[in-house]
PDB file of N, CA and C in Angstrom:
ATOM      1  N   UNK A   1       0.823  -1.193   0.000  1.00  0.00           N
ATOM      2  CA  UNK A   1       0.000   0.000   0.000  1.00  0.00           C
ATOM      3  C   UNK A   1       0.866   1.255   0.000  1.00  0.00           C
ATOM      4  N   UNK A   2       2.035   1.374   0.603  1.00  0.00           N
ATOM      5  CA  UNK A   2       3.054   2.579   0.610  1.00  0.00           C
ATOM      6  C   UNK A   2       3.336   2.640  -0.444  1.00  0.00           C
ATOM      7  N   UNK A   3       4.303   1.374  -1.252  1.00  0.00           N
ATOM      8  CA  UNK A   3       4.305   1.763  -2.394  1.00  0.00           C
ATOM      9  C   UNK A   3       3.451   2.398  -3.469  1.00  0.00           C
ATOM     10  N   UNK A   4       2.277   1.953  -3.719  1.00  0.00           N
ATOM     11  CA  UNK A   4       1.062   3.203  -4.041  1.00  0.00           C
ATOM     12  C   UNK A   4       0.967   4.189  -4.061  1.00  0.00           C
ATOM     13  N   UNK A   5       1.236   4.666  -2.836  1.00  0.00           N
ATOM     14  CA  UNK A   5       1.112   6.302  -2.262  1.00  0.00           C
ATOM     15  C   UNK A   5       2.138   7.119  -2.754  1.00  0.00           C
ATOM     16  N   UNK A   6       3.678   5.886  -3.259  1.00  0.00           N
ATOM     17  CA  UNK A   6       4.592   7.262  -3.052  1.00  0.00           C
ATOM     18  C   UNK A   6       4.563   6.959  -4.961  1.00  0.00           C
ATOM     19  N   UNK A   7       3.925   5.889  -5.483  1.00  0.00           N
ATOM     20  CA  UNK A   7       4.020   6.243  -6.915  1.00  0.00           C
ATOM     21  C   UNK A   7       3.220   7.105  -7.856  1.00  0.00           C
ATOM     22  N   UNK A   8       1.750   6.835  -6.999  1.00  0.00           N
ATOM     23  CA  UNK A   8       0.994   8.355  -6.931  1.00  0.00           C
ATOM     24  C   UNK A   8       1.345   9.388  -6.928  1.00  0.00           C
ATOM     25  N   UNK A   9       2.062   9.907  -5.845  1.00  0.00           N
ATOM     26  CA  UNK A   9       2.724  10.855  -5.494  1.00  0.00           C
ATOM     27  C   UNK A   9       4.265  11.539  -6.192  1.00  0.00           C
ATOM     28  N   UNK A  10       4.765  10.580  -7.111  1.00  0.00           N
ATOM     29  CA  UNK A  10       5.616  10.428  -8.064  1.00  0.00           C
ATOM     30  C   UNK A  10       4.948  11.355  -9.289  1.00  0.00           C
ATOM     31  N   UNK A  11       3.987  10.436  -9.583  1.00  0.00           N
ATOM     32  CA  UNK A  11       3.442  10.592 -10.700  1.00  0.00           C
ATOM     33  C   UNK A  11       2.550  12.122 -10.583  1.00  0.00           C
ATOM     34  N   UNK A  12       2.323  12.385  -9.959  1.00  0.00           N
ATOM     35  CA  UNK A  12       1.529  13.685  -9.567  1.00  0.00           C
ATOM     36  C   UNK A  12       2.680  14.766  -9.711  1.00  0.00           C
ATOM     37  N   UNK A  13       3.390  14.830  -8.954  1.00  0.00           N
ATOM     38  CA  UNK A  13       4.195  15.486  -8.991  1.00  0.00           C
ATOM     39  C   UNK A  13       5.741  15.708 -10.736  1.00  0.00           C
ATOM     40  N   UNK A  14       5.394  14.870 -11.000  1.00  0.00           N
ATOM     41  CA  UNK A  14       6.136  14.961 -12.421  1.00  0.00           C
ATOM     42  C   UNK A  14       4.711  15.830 -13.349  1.00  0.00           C
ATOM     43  N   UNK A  15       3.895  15.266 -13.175  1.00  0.00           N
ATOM     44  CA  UNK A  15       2.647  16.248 -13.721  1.00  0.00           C
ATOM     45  C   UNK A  15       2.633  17.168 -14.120  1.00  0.00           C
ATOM     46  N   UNK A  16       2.747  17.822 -12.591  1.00  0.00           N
ATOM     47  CA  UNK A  16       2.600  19.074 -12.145  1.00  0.00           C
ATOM     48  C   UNK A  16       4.150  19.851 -12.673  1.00  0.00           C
ATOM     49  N   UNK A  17       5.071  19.259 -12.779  1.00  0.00           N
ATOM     50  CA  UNK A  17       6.411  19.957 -13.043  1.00  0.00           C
ATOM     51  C   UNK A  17       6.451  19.984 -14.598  1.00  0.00           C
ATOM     52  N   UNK A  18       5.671  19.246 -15.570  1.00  0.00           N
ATOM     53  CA  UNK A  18       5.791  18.559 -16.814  1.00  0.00           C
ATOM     54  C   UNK A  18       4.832  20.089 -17.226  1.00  0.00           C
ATOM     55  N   UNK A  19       3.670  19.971 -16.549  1.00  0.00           N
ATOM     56  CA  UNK A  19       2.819  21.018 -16.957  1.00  0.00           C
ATOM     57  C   UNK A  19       3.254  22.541 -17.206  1.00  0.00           C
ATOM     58  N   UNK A  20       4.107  22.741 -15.840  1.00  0.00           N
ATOM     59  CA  UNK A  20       4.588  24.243 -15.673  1.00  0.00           C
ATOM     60  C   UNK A  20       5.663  24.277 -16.530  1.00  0.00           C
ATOM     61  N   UNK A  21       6.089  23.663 -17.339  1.00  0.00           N
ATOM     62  CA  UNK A  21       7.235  24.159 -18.406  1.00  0.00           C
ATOM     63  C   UNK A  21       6.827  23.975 -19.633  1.00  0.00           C
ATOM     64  N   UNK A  22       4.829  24.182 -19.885  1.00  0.00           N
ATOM     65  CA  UNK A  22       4.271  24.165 -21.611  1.00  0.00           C
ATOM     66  C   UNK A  22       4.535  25.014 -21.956  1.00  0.00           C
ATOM     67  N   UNK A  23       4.627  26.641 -20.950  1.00  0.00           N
ATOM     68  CA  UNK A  23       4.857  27.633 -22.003  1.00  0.00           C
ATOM     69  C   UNK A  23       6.592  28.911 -21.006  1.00  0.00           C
ATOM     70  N   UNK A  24       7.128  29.478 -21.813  1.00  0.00           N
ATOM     71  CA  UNK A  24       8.042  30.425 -21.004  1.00  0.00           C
ATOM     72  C   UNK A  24       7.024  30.951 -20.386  1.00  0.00           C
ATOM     73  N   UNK A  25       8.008  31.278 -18.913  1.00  0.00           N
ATOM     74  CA  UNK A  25       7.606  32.115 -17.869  1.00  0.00           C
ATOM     75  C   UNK A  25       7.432  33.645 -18.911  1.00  0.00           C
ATOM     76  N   UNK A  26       7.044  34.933 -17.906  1.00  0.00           N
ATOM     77  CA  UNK A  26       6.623  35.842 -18.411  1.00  0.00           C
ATOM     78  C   UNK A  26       7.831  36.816 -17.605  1.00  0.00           C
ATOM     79  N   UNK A  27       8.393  38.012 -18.024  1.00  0.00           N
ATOM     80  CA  UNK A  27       9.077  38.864 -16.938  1.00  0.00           C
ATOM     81  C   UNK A  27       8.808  38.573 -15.639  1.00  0.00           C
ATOM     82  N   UNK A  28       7.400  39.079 -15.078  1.00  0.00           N
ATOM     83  CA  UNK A  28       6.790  39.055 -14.353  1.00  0.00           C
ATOM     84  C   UNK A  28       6.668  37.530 -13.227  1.00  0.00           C
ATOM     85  N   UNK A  29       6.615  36.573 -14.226  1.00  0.00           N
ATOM     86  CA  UNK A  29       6.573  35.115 -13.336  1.00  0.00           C
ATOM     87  C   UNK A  29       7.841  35.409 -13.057  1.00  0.00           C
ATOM     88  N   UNK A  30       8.958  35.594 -13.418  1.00  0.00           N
ATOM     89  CA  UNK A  30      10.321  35.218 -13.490  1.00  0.00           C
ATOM     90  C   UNK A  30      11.197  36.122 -11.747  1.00  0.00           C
ATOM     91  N   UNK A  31      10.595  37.660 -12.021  1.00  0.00           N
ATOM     92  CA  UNK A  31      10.992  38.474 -10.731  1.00  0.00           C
ATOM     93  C   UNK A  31      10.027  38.206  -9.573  1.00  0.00           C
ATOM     94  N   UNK A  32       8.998  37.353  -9.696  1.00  0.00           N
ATOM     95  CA  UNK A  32       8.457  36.754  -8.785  1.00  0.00           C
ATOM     96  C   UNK A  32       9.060  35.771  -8.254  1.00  0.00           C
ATOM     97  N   UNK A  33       9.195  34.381  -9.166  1.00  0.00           N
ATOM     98  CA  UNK A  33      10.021  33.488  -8.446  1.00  0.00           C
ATOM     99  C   UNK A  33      10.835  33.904  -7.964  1.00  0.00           C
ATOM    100  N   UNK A  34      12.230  34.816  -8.439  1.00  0.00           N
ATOM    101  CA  UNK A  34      13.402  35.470  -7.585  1.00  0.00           C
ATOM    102  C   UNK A  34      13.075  35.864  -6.513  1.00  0.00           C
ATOM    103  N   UNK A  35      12.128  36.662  -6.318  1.00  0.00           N
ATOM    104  CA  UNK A  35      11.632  37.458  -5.169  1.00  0.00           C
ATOM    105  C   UNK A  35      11.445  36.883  -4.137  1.00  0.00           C
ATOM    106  N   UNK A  36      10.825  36.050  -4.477  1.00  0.00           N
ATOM    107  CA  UNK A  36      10.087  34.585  -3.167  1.00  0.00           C
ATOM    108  C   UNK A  36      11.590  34.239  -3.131  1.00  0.00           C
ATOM    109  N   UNK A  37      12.566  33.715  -3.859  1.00  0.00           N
ATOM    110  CA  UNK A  37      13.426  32.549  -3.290  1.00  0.00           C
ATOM    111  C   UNK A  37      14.549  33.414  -2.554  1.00  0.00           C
ATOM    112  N   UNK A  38      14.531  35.193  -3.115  1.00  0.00           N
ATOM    113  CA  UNK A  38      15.714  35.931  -2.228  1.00  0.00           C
ATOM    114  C   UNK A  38      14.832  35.886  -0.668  1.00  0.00           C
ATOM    115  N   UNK A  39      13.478  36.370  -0.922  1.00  0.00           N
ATOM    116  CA  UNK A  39      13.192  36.601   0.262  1.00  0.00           C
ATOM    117  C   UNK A  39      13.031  35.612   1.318  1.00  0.00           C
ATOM    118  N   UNK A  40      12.715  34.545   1.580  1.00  0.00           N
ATOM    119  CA  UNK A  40      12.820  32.940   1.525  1.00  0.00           C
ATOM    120  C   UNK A  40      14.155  32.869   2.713  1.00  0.00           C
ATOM    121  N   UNK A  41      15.280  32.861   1.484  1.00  0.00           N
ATOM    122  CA  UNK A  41      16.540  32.921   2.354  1.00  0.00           C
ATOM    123  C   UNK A  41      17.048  34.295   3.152  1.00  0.00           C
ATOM    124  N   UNK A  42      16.205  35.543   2.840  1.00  0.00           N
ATOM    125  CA  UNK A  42      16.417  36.557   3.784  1.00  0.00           C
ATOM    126  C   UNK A  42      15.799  36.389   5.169  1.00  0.00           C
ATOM    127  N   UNK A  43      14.496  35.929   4.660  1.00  0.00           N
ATOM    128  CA  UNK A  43      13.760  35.594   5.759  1.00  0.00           C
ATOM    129  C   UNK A  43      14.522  34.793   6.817  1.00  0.00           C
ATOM    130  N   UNK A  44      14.454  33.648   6.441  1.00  0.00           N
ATOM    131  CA  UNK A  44      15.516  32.312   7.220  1.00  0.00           C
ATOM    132  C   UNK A  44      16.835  33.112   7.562  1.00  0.00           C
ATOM    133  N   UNK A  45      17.573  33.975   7.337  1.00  0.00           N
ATOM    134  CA  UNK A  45      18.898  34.558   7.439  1.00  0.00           C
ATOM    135  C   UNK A  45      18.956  34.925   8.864  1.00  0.00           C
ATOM    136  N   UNK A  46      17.620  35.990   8.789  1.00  0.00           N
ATOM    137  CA  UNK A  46      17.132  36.729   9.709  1.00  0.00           C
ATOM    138  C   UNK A  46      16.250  36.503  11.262  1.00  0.00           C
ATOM    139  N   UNK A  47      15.582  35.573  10.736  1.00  0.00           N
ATOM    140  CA  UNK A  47      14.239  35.152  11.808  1.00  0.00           C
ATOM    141  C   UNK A  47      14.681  33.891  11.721  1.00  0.00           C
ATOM    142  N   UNK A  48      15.494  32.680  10.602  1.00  0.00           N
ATOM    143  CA  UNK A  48      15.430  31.527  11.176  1.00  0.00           C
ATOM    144  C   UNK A  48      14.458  30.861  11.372  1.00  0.00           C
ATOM    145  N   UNK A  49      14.540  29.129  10.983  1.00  0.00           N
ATOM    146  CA  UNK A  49      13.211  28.548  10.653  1.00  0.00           C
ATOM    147  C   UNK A  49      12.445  28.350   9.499  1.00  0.00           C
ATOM    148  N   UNK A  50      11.341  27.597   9.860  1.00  0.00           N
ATOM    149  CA  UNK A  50      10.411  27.749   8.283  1.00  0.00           C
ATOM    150  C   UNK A  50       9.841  28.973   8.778  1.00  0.00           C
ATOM    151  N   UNK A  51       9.151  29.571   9.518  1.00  0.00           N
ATOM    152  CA  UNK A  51       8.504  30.691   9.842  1.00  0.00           C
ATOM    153  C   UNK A  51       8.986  31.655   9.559  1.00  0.00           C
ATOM    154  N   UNK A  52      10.524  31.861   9.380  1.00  0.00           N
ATOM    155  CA  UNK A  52      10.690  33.343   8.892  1.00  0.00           C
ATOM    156  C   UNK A  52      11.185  32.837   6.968  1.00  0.00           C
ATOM    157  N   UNK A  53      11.252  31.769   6.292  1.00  0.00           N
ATOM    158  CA  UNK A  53      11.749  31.197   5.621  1.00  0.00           C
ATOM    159  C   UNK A  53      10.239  31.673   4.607  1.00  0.00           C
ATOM    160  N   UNK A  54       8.970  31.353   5.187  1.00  0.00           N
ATOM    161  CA  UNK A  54       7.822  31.321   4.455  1.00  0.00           C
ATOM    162  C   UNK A  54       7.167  32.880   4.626  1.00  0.00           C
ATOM    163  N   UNK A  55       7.710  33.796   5.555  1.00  0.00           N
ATOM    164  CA  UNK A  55       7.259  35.008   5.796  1.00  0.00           C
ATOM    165  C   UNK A  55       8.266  35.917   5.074  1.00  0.00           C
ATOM    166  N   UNK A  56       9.592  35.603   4.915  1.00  0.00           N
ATOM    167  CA  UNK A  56      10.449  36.047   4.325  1.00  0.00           C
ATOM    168  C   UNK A  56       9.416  35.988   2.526  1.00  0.00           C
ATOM    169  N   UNK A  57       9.357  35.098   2.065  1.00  0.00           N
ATOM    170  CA  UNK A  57       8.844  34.569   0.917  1.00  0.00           C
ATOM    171  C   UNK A  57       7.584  35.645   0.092  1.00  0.00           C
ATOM    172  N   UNK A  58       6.741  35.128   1.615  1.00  0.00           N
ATOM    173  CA  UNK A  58       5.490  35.907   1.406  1.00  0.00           C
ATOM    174  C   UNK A  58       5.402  37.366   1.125  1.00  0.00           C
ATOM    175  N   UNK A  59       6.488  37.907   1.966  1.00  0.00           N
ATOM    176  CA  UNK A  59       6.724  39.407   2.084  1.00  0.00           C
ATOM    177  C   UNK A  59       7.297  39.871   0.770  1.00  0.00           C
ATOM    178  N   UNK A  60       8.290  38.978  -0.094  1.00  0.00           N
ATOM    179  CA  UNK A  60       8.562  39.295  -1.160  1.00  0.00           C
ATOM    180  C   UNK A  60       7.921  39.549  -2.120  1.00  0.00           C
ATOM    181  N   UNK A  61       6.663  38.245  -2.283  1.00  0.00           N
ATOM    182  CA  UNK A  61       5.476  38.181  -3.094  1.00  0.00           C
ATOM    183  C   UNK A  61       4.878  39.788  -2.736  1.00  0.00           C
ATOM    184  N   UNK A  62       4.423  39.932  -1.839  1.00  0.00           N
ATOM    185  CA  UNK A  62       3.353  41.163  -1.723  1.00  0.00           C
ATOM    186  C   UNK A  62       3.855  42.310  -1.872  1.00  0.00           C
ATOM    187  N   UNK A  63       5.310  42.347  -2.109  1.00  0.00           N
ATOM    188  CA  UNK A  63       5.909  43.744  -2.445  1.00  0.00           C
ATOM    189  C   UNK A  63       6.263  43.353  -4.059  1.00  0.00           C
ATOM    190  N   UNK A  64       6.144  42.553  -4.536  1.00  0.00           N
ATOM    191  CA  UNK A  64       6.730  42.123  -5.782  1.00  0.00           C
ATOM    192  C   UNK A  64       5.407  42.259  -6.681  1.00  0.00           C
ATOM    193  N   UNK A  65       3.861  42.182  -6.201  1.00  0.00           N
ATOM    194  CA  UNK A  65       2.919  42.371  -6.628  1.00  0.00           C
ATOM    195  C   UNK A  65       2.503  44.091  -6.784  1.00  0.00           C
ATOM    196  N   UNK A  66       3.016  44.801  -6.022  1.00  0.00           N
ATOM    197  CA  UNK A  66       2.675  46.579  -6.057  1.00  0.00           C
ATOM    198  C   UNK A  66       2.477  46.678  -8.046  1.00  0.00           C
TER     199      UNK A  66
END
């Protein structure tokens, strides 16, 4: 039965990664992802943890959206 779950979970996940590369990103997708992954590790730099790791992230997103 585990095995199941994690080939499911295989397979889902190649999907999902297979899908997001039908078309180029846009400017916009592109200084987003950056944004999230500087802020991410600023976050974590700073506050440490997933909590400042995912707030770091978030904070990037919502200034990256203005």
């Amino acid at each position: 039965m585990k095995i199941r779950h994690i080939l499911l979970a295989t397979t889902c996940t190649a999907a999902l990664a297979l899908g997001g590369c039908a078309s180029n990103p846009t400017n916009a997708q592109v200084g987003t992802g950056v944004g999230a992954v500087v802020g991410g590790v600023a976050g974590n730099a700073i506050f440490g943890g997933p909590v400042g790791t995912i707030g770091g992230a978030a904070a990037a997103v919502k200034f990256a959206g203005r």
